[in-house]
C-alpha atoms as a PDB file:
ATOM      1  CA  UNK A   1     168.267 113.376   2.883  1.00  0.00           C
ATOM      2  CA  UNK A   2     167.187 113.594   6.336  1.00  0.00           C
ATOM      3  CA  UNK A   3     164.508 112.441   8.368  1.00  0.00           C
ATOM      4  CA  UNK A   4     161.362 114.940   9.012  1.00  0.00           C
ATOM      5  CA  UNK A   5     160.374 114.763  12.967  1.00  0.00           C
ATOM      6  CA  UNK A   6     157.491 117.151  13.626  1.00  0.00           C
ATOM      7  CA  UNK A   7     157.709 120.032  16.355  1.00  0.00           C
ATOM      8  CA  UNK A   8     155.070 120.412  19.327  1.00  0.00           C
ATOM      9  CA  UNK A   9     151.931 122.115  17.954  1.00  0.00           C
ATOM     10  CA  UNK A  10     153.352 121.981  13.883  1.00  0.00           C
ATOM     11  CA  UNK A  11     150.864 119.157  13.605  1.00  0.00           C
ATOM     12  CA  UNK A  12     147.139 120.282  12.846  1.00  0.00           C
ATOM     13  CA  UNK A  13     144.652 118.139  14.807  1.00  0.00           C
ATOM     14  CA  UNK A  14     141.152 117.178  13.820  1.00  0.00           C
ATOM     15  CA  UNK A  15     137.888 116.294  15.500  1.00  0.00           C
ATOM     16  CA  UNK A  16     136.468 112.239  14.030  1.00  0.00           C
ATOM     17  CA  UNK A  17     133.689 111.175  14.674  1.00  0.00           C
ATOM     18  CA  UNK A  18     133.333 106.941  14.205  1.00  0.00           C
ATOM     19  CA  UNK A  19     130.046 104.987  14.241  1.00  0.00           C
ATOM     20  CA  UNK A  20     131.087 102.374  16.238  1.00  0.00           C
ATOM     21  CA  UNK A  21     127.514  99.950  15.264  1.00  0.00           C
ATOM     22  CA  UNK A  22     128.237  96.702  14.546  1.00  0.00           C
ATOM     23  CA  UNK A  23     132.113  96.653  13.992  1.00  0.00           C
ATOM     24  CA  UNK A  24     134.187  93.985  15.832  1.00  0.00           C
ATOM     25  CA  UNK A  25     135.411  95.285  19.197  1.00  0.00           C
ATOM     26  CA  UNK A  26     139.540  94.640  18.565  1.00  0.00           C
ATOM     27  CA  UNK A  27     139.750  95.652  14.836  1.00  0.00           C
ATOM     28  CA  UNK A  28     138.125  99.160  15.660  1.00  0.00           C
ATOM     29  CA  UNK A  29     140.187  99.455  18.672  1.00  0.00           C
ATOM     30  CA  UNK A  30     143.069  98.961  16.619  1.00  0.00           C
ATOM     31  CA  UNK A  31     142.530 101.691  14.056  1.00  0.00           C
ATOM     32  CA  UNK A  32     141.043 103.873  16.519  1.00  0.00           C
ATOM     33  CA  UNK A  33     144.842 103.351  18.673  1.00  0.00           C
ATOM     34  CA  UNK A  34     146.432 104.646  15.556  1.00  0.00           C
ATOM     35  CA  UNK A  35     144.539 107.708  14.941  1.00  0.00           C
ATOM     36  CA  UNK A  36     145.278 108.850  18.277  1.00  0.00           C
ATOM     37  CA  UNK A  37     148.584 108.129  17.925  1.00  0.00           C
ATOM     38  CA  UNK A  38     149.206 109.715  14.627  1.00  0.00           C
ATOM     39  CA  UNK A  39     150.292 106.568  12.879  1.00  0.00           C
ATOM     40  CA  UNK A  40     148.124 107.346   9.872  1.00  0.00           C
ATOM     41  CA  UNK A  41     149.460 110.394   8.758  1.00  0.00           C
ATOM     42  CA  UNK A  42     153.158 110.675   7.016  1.00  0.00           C
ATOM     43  CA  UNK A  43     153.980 112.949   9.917  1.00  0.00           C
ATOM     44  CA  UNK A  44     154.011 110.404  12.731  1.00  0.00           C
ATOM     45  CA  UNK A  45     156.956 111.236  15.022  1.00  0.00           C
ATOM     46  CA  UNK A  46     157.126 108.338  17.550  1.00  0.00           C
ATOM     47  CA  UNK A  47     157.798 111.051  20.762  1.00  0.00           C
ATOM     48  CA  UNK A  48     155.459 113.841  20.150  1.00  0.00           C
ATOM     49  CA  UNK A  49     151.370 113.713  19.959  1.00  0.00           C
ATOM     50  CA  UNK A  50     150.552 113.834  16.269  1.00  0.00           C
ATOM     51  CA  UNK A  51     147.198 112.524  16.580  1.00  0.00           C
ATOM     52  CA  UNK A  52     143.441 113.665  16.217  1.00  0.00           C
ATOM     53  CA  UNK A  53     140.714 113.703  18.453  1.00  0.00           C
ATOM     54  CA  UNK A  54     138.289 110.818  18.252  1.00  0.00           C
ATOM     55  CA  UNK A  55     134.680 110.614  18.979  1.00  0.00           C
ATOM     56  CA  UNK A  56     133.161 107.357  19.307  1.00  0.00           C
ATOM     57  CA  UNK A  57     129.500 106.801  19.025  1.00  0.00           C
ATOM     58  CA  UNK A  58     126.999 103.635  19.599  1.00  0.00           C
ATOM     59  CA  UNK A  59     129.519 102.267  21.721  1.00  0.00           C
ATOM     60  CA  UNK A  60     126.541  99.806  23.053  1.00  0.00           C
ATOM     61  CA  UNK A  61     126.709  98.197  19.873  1.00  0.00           C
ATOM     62  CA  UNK A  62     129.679  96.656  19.130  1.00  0.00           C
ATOM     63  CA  UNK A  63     130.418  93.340  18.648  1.00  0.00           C
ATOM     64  CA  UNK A  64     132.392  90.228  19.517  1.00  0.00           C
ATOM     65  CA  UNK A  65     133.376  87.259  17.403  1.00  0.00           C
ATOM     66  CA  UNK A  66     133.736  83.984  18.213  1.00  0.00           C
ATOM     67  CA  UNK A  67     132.464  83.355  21.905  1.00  0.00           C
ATOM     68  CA  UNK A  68     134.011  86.669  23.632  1.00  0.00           C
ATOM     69  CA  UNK A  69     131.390  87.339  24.613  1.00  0.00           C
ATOM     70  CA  UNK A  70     130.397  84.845  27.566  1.00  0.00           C
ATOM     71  CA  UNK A  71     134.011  83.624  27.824  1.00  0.00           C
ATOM     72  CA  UNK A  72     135.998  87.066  27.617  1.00  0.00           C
ATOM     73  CA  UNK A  73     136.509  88.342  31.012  1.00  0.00           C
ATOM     74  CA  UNK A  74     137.632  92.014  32.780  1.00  0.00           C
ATOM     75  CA  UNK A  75     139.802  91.903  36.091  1.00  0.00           C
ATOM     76  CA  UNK A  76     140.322  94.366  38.776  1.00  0.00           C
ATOM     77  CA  UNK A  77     141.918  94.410  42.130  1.00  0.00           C
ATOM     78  CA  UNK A  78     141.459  97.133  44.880  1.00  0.00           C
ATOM     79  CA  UNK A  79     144.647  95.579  46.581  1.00  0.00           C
ATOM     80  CA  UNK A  80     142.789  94.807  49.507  1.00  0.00           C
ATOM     81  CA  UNK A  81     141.975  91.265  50.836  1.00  0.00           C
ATOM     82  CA  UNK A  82     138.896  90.103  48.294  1.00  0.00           C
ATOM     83  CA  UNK A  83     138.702  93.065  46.538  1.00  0.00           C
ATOM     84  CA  UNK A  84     139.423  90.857  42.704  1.00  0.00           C
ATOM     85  CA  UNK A  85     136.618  91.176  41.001  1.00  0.00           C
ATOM     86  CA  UNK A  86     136.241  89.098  37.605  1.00  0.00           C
ATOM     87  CA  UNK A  87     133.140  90.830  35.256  1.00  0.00           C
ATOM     88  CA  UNK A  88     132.403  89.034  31.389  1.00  0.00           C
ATOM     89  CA  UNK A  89     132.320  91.116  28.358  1.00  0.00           C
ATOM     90  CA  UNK A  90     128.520  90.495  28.482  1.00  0.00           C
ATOM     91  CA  UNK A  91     128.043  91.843  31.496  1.00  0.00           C
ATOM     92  CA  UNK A  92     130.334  95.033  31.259  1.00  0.00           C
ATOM     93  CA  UNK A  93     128.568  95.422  27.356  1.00  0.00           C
ATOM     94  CA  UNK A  94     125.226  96.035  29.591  1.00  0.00           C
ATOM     95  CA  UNK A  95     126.354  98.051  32.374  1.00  0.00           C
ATOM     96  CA  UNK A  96     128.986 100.269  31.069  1.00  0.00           C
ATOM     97  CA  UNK A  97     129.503  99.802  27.152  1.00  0.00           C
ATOM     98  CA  UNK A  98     132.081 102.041  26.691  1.00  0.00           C
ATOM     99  CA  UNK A  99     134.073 101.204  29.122  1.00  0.00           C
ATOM    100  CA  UNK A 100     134.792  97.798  26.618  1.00  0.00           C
ATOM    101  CA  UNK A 101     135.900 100.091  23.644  1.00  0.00           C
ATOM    102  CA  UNK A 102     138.147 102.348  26.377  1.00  0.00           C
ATOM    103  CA  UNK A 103     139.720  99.030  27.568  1.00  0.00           C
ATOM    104  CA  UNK A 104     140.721  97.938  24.212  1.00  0.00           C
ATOM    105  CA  UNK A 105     141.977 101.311  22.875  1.00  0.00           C
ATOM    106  CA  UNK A 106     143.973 101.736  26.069  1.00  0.00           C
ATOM    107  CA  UNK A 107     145.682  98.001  26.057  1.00  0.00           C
ATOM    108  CA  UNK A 108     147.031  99.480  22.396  1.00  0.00           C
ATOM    109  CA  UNK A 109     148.990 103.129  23.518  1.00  0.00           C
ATOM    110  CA  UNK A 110     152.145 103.254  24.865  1.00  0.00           C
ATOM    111  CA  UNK A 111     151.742 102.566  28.853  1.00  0.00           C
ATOM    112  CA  UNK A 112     153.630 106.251  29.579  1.00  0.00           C
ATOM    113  CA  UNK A 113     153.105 109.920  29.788  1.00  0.00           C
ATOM    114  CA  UNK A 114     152.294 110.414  26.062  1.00  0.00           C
ATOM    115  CA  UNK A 115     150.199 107.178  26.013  1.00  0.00           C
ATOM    116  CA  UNK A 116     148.158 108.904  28.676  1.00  0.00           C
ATOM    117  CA  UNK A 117     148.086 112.152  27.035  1.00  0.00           C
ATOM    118  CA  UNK A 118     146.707 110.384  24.031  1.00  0.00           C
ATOM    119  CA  UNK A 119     143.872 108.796  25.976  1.00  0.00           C
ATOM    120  CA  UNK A 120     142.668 111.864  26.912  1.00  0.00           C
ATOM    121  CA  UNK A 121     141.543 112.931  23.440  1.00  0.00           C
ATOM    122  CA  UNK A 122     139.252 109.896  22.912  1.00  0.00           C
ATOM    123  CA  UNK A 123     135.460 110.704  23.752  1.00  0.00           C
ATOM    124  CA  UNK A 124     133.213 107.233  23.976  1.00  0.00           C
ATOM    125  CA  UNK A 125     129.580 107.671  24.182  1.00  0.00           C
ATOM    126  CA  UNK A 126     126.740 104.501  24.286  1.00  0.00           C
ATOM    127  CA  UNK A 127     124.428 106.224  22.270  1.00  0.00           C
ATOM    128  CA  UNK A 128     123.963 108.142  18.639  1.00  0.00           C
ATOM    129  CA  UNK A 129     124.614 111.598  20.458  1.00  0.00           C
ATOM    130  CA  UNK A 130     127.891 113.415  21.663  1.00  0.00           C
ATOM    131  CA  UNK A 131     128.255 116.635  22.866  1.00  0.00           C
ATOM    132  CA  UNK A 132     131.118 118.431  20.676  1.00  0.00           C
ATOM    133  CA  UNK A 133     129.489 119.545  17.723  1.00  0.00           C
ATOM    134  CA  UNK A 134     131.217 122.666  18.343  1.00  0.00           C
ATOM    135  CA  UNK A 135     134.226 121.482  17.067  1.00  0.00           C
ATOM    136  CA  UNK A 136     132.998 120.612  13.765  1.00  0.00           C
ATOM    137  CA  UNK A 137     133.774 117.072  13.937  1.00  0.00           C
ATOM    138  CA  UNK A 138     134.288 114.734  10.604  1.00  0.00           C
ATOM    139  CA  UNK A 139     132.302 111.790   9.845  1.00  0.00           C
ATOM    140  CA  UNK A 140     135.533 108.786   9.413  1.00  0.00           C
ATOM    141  CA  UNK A 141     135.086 105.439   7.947  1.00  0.00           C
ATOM    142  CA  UNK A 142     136.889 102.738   9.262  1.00  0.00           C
ATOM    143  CA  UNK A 143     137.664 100.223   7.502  1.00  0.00           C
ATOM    144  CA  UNK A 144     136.305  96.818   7.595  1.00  0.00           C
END
């Protein structure tokens, strides 16, 4: 017996699209890491992107449990002298919400070349409408 690792471009790779309304920020974020990596299909080869391309829409309406979502806090720094800036999940949720889902998702990838790679294939939008319907995406259920 040997082990099956997958060539570059061997692995087919679809267009999802994911209603994002009401589902708990981290447990999406979590399934939607694995699509992109490839994790759900029995040809996941840990080196090589084997995932699919994932749309996300009603990114605005997402949730948090618990109290996230006044305690839950972003950081950045501009390394310059008072450039941290702290922002809450409430805030960021009504200025940009898919930068909250994009945050999540990216925390989940390998922090590397093909973890960056893999980014590049997820499409958040706030609203119902996206803009690739020319690649024929399918509707995908996550789970609960």
């Amino acid at each position: 017996m040997t082990t099956f690792m997958a060539k570059k471009g061997q692995v087919p790779q679809r267009w999802l699209v994911i209603d994002a309304s009401d589902r708990v920020v981290g447990r999406l974020a979590t399934q939607i890491a694995d699509i992109l990596r490839g994790k759900h299909r029995p040809e996941y080869t840990p080196h090589l992107d084997t995932g699919e391309f994932v749309v996300v829409i009603n990114a605005e309406k997402v949730r948090f449990t618990g109290k996230k979502l006044e305690t839950k806090t972003y950081q950045s720094y501009s390394h310059y002298p008072g450039g941290h800036k702290q922002v809450t999940a409430k805030e960021m949720l009504g200025r940009r919400p898919e930068r909250v889902l994009r945050e999540a998702i990216r925390r989940m990838v390998p922090r590397n070349r093909l973890g960056r790679q893999q980014m590049t294939k997820l499409k958040i939008y706030a609203g119902p409408n996206h803009p690739h319907q020319a690649q024929k995406p399918e509707e995908y259920k996550p789970k609960e």
